[in-house]
Protein backbone atom coordinates (compact mmCIF):
# COMPACT_ATOMS: atom_id res chain seq x y z
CA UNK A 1 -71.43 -186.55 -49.51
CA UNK A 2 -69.19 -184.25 -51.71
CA UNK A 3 -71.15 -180.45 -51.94
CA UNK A 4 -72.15 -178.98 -55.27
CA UNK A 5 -70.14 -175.99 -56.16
CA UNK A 6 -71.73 -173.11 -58.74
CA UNK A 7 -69.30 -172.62 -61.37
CA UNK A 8 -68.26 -168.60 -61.20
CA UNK A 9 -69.81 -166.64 -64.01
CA UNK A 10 -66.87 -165.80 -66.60
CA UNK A 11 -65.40 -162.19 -66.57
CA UNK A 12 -67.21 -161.13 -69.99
CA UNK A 13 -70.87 -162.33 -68.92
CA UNK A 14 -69.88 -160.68 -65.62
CA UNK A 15 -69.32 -157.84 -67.88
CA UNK A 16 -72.61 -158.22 -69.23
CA UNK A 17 -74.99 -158.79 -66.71
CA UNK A 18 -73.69 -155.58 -64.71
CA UNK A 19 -74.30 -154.07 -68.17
CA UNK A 20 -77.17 -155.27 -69.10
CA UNK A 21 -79.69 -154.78 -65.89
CA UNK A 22 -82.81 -156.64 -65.82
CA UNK A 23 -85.60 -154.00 -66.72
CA UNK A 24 -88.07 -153.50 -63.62
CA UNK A 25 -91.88 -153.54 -63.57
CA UNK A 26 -92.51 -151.10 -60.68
CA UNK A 27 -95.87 -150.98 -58.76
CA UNK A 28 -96.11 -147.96 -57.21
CA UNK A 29 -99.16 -148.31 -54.81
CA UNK A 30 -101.30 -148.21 -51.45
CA UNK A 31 -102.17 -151.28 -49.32
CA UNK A 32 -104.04 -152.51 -51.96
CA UNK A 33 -100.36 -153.40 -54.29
CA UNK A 34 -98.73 -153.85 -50.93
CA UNK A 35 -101.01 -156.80 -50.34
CA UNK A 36 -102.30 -155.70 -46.73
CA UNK A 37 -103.52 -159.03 -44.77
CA UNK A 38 -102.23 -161.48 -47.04
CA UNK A 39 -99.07 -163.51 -47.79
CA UNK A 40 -96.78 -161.20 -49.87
CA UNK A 41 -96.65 -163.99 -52.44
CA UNK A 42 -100.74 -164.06 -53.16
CA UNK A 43 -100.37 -160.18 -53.54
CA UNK A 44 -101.17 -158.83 -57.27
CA UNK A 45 -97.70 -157.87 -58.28
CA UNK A 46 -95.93 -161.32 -57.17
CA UNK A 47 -98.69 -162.93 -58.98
CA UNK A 48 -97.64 -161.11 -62.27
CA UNK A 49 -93.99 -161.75 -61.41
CA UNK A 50 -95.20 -165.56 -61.57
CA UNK A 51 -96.64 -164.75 -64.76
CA UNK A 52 -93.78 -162.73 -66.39
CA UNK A 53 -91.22 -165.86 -65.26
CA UNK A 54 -94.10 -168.46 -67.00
CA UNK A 55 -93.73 -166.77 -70.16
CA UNK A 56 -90.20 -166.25 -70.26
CA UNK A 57 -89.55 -162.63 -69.94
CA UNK A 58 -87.01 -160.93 -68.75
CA UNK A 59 -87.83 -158.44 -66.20
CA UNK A 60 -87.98 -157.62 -62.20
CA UNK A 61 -91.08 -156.95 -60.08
CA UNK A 62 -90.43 -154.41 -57.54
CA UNK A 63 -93.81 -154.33 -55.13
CA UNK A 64 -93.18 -150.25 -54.26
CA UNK A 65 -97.32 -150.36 -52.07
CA UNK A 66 -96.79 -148.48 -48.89
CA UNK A 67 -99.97 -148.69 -46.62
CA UNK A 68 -101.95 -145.56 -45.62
CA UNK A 69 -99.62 -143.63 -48.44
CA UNK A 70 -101.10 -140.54 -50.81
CA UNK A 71 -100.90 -139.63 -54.15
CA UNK A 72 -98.77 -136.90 -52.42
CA UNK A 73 -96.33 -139.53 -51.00
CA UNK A 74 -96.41 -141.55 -53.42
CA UNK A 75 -94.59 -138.56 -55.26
CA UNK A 76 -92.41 -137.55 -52.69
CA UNK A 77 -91.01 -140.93 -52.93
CA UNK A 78 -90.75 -141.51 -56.71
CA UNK A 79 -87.13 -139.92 -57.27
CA UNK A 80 -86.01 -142.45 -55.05
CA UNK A 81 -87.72 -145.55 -56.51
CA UNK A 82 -86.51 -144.24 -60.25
CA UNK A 83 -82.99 -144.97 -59.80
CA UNK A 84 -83.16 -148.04 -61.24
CA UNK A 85 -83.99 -149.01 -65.01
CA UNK A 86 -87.82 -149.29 -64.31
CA UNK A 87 -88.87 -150.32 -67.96
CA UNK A 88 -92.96 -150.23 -66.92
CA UNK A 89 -94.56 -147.98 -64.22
CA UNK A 90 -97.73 -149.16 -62.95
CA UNK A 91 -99.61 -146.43 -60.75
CA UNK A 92 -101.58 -147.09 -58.10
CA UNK A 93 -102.54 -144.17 -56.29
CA UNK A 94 -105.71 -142.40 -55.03
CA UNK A 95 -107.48 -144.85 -52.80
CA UNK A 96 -106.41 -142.79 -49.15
CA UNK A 97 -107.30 -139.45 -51.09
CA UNK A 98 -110.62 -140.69 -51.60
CA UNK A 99 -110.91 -142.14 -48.00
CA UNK A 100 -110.04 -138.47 -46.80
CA UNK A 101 -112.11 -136.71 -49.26
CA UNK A 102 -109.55 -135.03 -50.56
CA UNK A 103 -109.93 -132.47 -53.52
CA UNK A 104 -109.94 -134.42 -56.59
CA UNK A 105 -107.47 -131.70 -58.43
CA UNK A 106 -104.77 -132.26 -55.55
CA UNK A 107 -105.01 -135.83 -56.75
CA UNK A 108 -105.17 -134.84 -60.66
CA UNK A 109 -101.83 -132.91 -59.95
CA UNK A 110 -99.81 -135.00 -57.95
CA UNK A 111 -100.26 -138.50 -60.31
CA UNK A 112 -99.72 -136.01 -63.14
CA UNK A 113 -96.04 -135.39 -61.55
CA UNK A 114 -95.11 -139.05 -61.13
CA UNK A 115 -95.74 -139.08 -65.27
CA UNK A 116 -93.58 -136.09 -65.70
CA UNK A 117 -91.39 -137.68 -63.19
CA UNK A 118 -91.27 -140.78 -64.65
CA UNK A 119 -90.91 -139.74 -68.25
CA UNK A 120 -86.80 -137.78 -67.47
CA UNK A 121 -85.87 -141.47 -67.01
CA UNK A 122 -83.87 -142.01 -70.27
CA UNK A 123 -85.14 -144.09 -71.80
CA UNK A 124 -88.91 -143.34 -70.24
CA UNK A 125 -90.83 -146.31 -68.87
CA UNK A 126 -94.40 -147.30 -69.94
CA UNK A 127 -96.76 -146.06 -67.94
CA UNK A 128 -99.71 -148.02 -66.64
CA UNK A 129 -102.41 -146.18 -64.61
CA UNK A 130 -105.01 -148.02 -62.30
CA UNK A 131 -108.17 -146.22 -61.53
CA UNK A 132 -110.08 -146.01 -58.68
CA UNK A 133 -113.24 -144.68 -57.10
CA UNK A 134 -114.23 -143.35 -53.87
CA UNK A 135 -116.49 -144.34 -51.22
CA UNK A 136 -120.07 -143.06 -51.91
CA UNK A 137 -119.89 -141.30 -48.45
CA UNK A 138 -119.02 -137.79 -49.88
CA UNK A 139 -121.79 -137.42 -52.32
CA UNK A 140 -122.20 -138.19 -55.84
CA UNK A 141 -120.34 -135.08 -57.26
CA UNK A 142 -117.54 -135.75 -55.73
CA UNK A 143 -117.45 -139.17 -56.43
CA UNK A 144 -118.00 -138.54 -60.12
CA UNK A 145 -115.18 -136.02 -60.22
CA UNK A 146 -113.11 -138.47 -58.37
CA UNK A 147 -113.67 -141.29 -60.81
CA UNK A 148 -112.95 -139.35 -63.84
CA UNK A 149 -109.40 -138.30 -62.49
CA UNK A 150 -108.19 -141.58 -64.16
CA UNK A 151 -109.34 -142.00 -67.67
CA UNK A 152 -108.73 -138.23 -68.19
CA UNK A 153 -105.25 -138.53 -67.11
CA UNK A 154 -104.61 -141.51 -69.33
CA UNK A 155 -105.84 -139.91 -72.34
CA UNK A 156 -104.06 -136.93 -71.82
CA UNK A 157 -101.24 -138.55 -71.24
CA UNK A 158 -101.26 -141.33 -73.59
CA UNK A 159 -100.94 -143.94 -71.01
CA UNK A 160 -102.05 -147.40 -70.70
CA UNK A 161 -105.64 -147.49 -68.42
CA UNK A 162 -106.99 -150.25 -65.99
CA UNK A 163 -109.81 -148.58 -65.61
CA UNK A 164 -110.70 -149.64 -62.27
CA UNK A 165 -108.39 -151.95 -60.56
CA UNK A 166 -110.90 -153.89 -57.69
CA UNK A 167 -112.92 -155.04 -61.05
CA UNK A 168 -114.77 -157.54 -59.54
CA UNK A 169 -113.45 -157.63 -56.34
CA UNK A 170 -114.30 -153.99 -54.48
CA UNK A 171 -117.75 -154.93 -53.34
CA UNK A 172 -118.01 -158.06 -53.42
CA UNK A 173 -117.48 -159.83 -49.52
CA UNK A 174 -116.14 -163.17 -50.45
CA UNK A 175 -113.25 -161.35 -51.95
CA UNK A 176 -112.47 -158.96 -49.54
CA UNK A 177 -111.03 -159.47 -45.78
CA UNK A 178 -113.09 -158.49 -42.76
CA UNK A 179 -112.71 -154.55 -43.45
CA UNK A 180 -114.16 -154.72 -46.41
CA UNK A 181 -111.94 -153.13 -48.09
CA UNK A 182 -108.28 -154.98 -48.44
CA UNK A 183 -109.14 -158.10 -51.04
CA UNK A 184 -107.71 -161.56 -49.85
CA UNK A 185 -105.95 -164.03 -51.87
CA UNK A 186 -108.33 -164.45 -54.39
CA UNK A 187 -109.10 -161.21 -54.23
CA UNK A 188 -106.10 -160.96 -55.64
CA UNK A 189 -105.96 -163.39 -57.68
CA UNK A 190 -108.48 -161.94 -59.61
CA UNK A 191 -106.49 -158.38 -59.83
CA UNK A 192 -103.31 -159.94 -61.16
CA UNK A 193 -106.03 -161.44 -64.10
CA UNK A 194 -106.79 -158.01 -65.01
CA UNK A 195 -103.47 -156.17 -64.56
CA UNK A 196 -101.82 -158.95 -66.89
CA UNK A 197 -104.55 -157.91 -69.81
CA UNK A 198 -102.94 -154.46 -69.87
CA UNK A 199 -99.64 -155.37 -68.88
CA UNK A 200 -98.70 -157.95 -71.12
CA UNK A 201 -98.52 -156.49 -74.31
CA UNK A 202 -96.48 -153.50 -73.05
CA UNK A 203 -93.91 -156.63 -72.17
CA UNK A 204 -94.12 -158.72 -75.38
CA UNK A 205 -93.60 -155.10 -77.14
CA UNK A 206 -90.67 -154.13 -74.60
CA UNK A 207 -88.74 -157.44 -75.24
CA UNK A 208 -89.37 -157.47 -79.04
CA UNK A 209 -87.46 -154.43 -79.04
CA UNK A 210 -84.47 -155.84 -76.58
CA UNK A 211 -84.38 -158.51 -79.38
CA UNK A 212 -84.11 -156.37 -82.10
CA UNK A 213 -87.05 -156.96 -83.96
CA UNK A 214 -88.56 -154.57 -85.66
């Protein structure tokens, strides 16, 4: 049986692609975007990569979820991860600072540096923020000052809010593994549903514009 050969690409759309890189969506996250305990293919951000390739847009998921990581690390590694045309940011970030009680303004200050981090890319990306809450171990103060971390952030900053990400999952046992705290596939599921709301019109808008529309 004679083997299929791919025709080579020619030199000018060569030429193109390299300049013309596919815009990346960029999840910058914990466990929780790193999909801890599941199939990297059921976690959130390869679910909205399914989604983004069903509706015919052109862009890149990059899954950037480090277990155990900070808001600190998660800025320490940003430079890094912003070498590459990231056309949406999607921040996910908080959920160990909570776990360790940590001041609420160290976590204010560091997610506030990915933005200004994020917006010297030329041209900036979107930015998506996903909230979070702590435990109710540390009291209601500081859970209260914890929680409003995100939707003061985003209004300050004029960024798009999710205003808690685990919507319907955190809680809830069916939808979480055995440590209650990592969700499982439909867990999942679930989180890709309500990342997509907020995420899908910053990607209709971003490849209106690639088209030249007005």
């Amino acid at each position: 049986m004679a083997l299929a050969v791919a025709s080579l690409p020619s030199a000018s759309a060569a030429s193109e692609a390299a300049s013309s890189p596919v815009p990346v969506v960029l999840f910058l996250g914990t466990s929780l975007t790193a999909g801890h305990g599941v199939d990297p293919s059921q976690a959130y951000p390869a679910r909205i990569d399914a989604r983004i390739k069903a509706a015919g847009l052109r862009y890149r998921v990059v899954n950037a979820g480090v277990s155990g990581e900070t808001s600190a690390g998660a800025r320490r590694r940003l430079d890094w991860l912003m070498r590459q045309e990231v056309a949406v940011l999607v921040v996910e970030t908080g959920a160990n600072d909570g776990l360790r009680a940590q001041e609420p303004g160290a976590t204010r200050e560091n997610i506030q540096a990915i933005f200004d981090r994020a917006r010297r890319q030329v041209p900036p990306p979107k930015l998506v923020l996903a909230g979070m809450r702590a435990l109710p171990n540390y009291g209601r103060d500081y859970a209260a000052r914890f929680r409003a971390i995100y939707p003061e952030l985003a209004r300050e900053n004029g960024v798009v809010l999710i205003p808690f990400l685990l919507e319907g999952v955190g809680g809830v046992p069916g939808l979480n593994q055995d440590d209650g705290i990592h969700p499982t596939a439909e867990g999942h599921r679930i989180i890709a549903e309500t990342v997509w709301k907020a995420l899908r019109p910053l990607l209709d808008e971003g490849a209106a514009r690639a088209k030249g529309s007005p």
